[in-house]
C-alpha atoms as a PDB file:
ATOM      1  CA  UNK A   1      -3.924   5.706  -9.600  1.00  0.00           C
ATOM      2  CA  UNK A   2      -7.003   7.610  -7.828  1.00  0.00           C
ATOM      3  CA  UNK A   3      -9.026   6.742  -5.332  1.00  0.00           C
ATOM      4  CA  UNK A   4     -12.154   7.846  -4.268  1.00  0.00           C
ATOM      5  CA  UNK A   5     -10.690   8.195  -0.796  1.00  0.00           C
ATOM      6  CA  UNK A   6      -7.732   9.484   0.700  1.00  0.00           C
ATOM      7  CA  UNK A   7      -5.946   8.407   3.838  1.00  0.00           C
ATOM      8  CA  UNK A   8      -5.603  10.947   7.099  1.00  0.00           C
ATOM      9  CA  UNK A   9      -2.451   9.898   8.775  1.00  0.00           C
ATOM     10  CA  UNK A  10      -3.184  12.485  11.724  1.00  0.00           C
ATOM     11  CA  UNK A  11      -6.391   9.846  12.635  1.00  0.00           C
ATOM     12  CA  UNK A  12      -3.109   7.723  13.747  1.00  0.00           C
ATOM     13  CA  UNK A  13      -2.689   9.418  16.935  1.00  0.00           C
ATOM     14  CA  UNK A  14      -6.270   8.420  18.128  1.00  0.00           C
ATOM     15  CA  UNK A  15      -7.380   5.292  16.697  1.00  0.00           C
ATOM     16  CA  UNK A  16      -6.272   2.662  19.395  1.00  0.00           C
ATOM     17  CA  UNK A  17      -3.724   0.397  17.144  1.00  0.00           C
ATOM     18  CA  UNK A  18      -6.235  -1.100  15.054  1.00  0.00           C
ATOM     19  CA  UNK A  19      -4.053  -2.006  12.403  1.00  0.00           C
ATOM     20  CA  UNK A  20      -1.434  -3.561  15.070  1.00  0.00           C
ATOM     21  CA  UNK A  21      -4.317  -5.489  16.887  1.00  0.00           C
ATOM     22  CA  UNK A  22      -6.648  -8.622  15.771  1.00  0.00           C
ATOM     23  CA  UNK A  23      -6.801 -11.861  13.974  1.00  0.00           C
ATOM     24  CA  UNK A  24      -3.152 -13.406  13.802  1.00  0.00           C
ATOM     25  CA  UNK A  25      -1.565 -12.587  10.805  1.00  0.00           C
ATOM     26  CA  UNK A  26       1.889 -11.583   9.353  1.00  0.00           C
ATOM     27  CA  UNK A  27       3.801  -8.350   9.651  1.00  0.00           C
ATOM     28  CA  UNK A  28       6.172  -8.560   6.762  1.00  0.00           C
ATOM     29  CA  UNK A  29       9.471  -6.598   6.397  1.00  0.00           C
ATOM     30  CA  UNK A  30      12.536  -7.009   4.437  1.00  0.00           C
ATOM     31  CA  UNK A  31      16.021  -6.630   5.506  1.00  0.00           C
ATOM     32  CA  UNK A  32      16.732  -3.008   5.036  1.00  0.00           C
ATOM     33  CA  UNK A  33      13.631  -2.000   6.947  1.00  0.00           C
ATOM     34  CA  UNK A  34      14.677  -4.598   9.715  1.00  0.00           C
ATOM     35  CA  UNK A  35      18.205  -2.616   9.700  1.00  0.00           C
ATOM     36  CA  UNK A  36      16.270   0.592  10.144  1.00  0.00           C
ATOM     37  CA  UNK A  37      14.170  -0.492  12.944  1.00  0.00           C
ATOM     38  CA  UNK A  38      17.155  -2.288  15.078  1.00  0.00           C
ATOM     39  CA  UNK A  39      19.019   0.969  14.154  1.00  0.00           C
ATOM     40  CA  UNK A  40      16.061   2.924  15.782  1.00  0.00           C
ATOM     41  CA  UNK A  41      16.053   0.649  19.115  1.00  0.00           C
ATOM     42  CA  UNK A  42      19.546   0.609  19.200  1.00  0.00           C
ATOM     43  CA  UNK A  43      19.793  -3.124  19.301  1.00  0.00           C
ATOM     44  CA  UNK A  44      22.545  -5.095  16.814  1.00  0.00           C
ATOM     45  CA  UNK A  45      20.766  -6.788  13.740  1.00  0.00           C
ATOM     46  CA  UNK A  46      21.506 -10.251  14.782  1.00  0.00           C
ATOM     47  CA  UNK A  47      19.690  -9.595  18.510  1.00  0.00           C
ATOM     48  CA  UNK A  48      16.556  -7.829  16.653  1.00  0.00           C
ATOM     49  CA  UNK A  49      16.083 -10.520  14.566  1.00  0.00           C
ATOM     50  CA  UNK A  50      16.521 -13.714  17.465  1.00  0.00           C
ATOM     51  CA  UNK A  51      14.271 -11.355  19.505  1.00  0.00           C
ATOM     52  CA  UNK A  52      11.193  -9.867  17.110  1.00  0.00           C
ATOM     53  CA  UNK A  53      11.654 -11.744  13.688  1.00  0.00           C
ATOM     54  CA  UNK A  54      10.301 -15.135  12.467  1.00  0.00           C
ATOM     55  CA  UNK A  55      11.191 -16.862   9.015  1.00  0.00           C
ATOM     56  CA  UNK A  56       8.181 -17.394   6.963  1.00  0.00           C
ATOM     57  CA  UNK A  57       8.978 -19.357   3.631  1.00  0.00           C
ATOM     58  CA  UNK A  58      11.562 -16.848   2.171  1.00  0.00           C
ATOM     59  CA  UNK A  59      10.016 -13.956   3.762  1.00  0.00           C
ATOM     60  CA  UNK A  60      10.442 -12.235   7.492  1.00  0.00           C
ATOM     61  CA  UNK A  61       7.778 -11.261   9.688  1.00  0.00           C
ATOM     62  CA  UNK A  62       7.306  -9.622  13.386  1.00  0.00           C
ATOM     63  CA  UNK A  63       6.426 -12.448  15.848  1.00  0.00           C
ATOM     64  CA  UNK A  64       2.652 -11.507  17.687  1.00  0.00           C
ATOM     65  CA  UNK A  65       2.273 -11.051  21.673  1.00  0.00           C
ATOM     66  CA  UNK A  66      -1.377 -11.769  22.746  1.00  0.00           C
ATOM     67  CA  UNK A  67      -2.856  -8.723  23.266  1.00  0.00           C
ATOM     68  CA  UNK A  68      -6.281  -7.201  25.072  1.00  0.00           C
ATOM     69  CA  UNK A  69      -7.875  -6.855  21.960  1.00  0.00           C
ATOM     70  CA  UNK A  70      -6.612 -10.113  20.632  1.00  0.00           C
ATOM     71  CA  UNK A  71      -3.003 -10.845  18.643  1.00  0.00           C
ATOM     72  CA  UNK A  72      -0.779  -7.910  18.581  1.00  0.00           C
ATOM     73  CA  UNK A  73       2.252  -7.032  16.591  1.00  0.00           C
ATOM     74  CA  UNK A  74       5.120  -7.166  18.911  1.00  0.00           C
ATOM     75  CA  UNK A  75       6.281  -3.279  18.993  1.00  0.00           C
ATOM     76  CA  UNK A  76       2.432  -2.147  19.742  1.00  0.00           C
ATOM     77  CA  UNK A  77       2.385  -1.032  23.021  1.00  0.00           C
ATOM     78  CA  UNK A  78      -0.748  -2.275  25.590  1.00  0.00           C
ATOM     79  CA  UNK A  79      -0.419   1.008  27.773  1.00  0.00           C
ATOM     80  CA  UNK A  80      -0.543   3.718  25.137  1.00  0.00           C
ATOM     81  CA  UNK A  81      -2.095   1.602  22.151  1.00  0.00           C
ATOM     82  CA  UNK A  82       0.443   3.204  20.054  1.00  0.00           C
ATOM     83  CA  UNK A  83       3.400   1.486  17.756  1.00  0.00           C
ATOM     84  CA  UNK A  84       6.587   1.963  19.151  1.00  0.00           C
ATOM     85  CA  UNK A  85       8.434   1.584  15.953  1.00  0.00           C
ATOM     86  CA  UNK A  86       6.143   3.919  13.886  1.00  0.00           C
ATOM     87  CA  UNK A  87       8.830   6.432  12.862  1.00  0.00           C
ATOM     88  CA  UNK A  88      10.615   3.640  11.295  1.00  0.00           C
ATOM     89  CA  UNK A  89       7.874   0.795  10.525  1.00  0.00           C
ATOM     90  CA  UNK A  90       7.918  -1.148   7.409  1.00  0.00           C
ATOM     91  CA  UNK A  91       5.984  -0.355   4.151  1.00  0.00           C
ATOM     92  CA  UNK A  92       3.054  -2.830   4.746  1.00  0.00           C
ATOM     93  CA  UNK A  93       2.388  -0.934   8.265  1.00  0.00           C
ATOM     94  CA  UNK A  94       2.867   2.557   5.966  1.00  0.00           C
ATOM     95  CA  UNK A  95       0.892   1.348   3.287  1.00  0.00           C
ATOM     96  CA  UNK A  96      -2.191  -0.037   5.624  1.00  0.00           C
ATOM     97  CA  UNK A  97      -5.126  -0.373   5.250  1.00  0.00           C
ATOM     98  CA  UNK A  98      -4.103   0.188   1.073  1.00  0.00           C
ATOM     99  CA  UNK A  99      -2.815  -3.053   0.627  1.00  0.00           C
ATOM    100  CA  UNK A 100      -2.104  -4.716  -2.903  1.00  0.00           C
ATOM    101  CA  UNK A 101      -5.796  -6.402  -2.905  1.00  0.00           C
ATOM    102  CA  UNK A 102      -7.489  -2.745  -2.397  1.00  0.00           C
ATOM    103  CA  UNK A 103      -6.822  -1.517  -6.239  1.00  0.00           C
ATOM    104  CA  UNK A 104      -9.667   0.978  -7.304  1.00  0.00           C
ATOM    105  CA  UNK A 105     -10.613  -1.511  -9.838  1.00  0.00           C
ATOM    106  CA  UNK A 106     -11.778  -3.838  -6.920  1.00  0.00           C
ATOM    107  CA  UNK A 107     -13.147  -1.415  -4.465  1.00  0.00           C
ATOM    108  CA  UNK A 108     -16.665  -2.148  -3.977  1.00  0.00           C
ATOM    109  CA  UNK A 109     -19.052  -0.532  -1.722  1.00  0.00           C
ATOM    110  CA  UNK A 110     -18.864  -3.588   0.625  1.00  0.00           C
ATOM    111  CA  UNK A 111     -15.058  -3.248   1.073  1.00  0.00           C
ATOM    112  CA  UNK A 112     -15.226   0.747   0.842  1.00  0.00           C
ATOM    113  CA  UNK A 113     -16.753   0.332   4.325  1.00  0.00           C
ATOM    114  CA  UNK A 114     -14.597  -2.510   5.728  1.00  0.00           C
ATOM    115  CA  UNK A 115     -11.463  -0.351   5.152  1.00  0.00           C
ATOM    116  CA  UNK A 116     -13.508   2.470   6.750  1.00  0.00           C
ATOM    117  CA  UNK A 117     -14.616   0.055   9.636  1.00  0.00           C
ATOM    118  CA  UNK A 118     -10.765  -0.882   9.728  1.00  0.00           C
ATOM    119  CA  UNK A 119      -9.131   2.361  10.034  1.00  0.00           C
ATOM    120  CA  UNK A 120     -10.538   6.065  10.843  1.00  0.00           C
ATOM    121  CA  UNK A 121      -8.274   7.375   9.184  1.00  0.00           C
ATOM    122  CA  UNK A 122      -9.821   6.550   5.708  1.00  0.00           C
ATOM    123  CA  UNK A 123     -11.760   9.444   4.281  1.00  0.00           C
ATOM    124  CA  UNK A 124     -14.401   9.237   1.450  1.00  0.00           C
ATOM    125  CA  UNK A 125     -14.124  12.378  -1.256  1.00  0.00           C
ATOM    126  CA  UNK A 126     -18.133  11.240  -2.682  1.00  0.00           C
ATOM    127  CA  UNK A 127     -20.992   9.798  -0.651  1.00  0.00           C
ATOM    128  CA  UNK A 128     -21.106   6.162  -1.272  1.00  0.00           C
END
């Protein structure tokens, strides 16, 4: 599928955590990304999960820390507003802010320039 915009993961590096940083919501991940990330930190499986997981229905998600800027997924860091898990964070951290509801067939203006407001690193390729 193409979009009329493209994403500029280098924008990363100086946008302050906005997608880690907010309203309260969920950080999903499934098991093998949760394997990957306790991998990365060097922790066993069973203390990553006791320590940064919650059960939500049949699903996982990061717990939330309280944050200057409001909730905050638990690996963003305060000090250098920076994820420490990036190398290894799950697909709906990858995939922001392109998530399932943003298909070009419901792209409006309107929400054109919420995911721009969202995240810098959203580029437009025509004026809109």
């Amino acid at each position: 599928m193409e979009f009329d915009f493209r994403f500029d993961k280098s924008e990363c590096n100086t946008c302050g955590g906005k997608c880690c940083v907010g309203e309260s919501g969920y950080i999903f991940a499934n098991i093998d990304e949760m394997l990957k990330i306790s991998n990365f930190l060097n922790i066993s499986f069973d203390k990553f999960t006791q320590t940064y997981v919650k059960k939500v229905g049949y699903k996982f998600s990061f717990l939330e820390k309280m944050s200057v800027d409001g909730q905050a997924c638990i690996f963003f860091d305060d000090n250098t507003k920076k994820c420490l898990i990036y190398e290894v964070r799950p697909k709906q951290c990858v995939d922001f802010p392109f998530w399932e509801g943003y298909k070009k067939e419901n792209i409006d203006k309107k929400i054109l320039k919420d995911l721009y407001r969202l995240c810098k690193g959203v580029k437009c390729l025509k004026k809109i």
